[in-house]
C-alpha atoms as a PDB file:
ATOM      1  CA  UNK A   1      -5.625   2.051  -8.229  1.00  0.00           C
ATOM      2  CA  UNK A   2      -4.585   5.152  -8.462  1.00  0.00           C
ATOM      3  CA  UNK A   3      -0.774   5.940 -10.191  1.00  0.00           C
ATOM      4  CA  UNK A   4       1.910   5.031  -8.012  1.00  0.00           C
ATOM      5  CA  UNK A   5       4.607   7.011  -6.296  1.00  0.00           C
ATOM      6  CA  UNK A   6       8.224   6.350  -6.305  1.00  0.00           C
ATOM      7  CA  UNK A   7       7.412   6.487  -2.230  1.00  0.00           C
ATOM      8  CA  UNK A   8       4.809   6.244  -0.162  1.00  0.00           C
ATOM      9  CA  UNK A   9       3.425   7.815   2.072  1.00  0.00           C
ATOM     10  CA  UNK A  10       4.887   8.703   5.706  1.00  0.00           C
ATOM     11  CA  UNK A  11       3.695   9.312   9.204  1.00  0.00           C
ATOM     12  CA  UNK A  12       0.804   8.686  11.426  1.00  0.00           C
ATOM     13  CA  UNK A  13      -1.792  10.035   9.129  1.00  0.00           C
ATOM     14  CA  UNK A  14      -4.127   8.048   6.705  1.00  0.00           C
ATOM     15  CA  UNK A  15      -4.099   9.900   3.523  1.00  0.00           C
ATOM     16  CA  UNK A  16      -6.203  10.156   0.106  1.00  0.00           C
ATOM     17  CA  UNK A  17      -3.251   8.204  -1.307  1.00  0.00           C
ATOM     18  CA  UNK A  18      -3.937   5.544   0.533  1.00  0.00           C
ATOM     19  CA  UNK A  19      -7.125   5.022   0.577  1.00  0.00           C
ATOM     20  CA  UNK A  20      -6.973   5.298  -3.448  1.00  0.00           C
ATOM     21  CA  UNK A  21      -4.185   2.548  -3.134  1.00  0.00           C
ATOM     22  CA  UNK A  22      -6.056  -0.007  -0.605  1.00  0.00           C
ATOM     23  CA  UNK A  23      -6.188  -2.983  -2.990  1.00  0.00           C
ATOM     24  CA  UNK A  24      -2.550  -2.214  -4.087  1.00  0.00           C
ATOM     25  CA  UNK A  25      -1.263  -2.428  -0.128  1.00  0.00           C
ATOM     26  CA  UNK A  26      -3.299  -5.614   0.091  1.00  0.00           C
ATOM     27  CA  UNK A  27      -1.793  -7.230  -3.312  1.00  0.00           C
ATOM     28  CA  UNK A  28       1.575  -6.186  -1.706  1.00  0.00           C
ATOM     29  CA  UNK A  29       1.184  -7.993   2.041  1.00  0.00           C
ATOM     30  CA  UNK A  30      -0.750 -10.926  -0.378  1.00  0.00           C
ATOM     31  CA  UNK A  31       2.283 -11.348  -2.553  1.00  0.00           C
ATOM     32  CA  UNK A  32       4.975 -11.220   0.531  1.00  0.00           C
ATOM     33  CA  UNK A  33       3.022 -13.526   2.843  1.00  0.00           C
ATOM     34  CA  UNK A  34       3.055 -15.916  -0.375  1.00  0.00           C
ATOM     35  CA  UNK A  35       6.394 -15.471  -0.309  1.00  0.00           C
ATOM     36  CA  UNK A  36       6.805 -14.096  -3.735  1.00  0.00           C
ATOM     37  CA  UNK A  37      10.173 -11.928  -4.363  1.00  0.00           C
ATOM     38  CA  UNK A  38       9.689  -8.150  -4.755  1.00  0.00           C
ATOM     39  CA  UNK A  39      11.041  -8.612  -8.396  1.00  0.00           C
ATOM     40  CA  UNK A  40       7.730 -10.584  -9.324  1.00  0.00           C
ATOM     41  CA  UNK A  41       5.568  -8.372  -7.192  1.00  0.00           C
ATOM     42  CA  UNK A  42       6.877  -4.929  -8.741  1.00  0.00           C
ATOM     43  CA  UNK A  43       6.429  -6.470 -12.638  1.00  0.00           C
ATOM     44  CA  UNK A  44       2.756  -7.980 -11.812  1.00  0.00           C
ATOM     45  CA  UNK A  45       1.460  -6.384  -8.661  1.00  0.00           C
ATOM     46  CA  UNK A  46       2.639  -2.559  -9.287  1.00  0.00           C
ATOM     47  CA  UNK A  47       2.948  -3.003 -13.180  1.00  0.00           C
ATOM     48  CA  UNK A  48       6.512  -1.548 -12.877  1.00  0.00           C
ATOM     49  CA  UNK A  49       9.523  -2.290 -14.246  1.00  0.00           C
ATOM     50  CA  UNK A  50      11.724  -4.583 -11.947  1.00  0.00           C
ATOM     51  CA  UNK A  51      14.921  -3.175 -13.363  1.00  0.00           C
ATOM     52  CA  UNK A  52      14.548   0.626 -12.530  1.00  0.00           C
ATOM     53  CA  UNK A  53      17.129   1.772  -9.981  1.00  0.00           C
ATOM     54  CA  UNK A  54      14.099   2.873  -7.859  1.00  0.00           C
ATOM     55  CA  UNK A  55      12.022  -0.229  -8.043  1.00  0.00           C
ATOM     56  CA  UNK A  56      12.813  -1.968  -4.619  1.00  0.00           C
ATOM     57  CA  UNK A  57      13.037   0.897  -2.819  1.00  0.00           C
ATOM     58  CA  UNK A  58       9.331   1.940  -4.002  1.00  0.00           C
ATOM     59  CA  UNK A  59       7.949  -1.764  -3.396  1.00  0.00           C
ATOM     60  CA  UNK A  60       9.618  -1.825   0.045  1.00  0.00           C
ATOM     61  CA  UNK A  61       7.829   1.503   1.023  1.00  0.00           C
ATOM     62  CA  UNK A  62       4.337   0.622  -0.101  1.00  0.00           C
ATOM     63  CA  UNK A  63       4.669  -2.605   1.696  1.00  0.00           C
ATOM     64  CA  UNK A  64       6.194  -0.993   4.648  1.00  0.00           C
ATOM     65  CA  UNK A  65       2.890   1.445   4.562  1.00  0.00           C
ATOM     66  CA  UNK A  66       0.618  -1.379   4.114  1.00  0.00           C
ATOM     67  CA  UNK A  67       1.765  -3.533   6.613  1.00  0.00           C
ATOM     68  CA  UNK A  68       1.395   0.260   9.197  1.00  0.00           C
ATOM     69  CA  UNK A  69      -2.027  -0.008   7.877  1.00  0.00           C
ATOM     70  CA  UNK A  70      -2.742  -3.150   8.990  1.00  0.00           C
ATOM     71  CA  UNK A  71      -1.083  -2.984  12.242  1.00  0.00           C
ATOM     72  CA  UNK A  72       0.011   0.071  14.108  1.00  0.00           C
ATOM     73  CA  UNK A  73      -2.296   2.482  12.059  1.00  0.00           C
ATOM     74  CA  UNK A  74      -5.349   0.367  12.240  1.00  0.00           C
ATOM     75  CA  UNK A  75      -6.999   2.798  13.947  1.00  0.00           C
ATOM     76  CA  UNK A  76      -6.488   5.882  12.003  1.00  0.00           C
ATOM     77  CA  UNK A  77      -7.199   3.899   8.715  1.00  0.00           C
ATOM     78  CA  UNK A  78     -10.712   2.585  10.287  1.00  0.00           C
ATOM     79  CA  UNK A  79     -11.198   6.359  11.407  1.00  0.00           C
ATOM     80  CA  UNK A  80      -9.819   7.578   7.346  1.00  0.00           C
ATOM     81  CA  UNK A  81     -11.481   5.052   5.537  1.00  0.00           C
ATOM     82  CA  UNK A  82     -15.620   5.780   7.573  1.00  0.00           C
ATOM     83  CA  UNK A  83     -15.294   9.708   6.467  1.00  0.00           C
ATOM     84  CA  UNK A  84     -17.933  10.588   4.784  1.00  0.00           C
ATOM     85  CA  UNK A  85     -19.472   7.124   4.943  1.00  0.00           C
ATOM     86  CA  UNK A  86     -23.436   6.800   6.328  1.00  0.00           C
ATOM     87  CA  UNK A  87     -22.951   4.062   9.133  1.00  0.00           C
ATOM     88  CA  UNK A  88     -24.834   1.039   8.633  1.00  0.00           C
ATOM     89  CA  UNK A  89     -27.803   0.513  11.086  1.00  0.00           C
END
């Protein structure tokens, strides 16, 4: 996982910074489906601290992003994440 931004990212577009922060988007939609508070999640999931003025804001856009990953921008992410990849035959 790469080092986390205070937002991220925007737009239609799969980026580097996602696909460096794949496991952290699916740690995020793991911990909210669980129903864990974003408190909780930002301490042991992002390893930031829950207190910072930024904190929610920051969870609530990577899980925003992750949950566009998942749905809406499922097929830019398949198209992102295959780039430079050798199919499988």
């Amino acid at each position: 996982m790469d080092s986390i931004r205070n937002c991220a990212p925007t737009g239609d577009e799969v980026v580097d910074y996602d696909r460096r922060n794949l496991a952290l988007y699916a740690a995020l939609i793991e911990a909210a489906d669980a129903g864990r508070g974003w408190q909780e999640t930002v301490a042991d999931v992002m390893r930031l601290d829950p207190t910072d003025l930024d904190a929610e804001a920051c969870w609530r856009s990577h899980l925003d992003r992750a949950r566009w990953i998942v749905g809406d921008g499922m097929a830019a992410a398949l198209e992102a994440f295959g780039k430079g990849r050798t199919p499988i035959v």
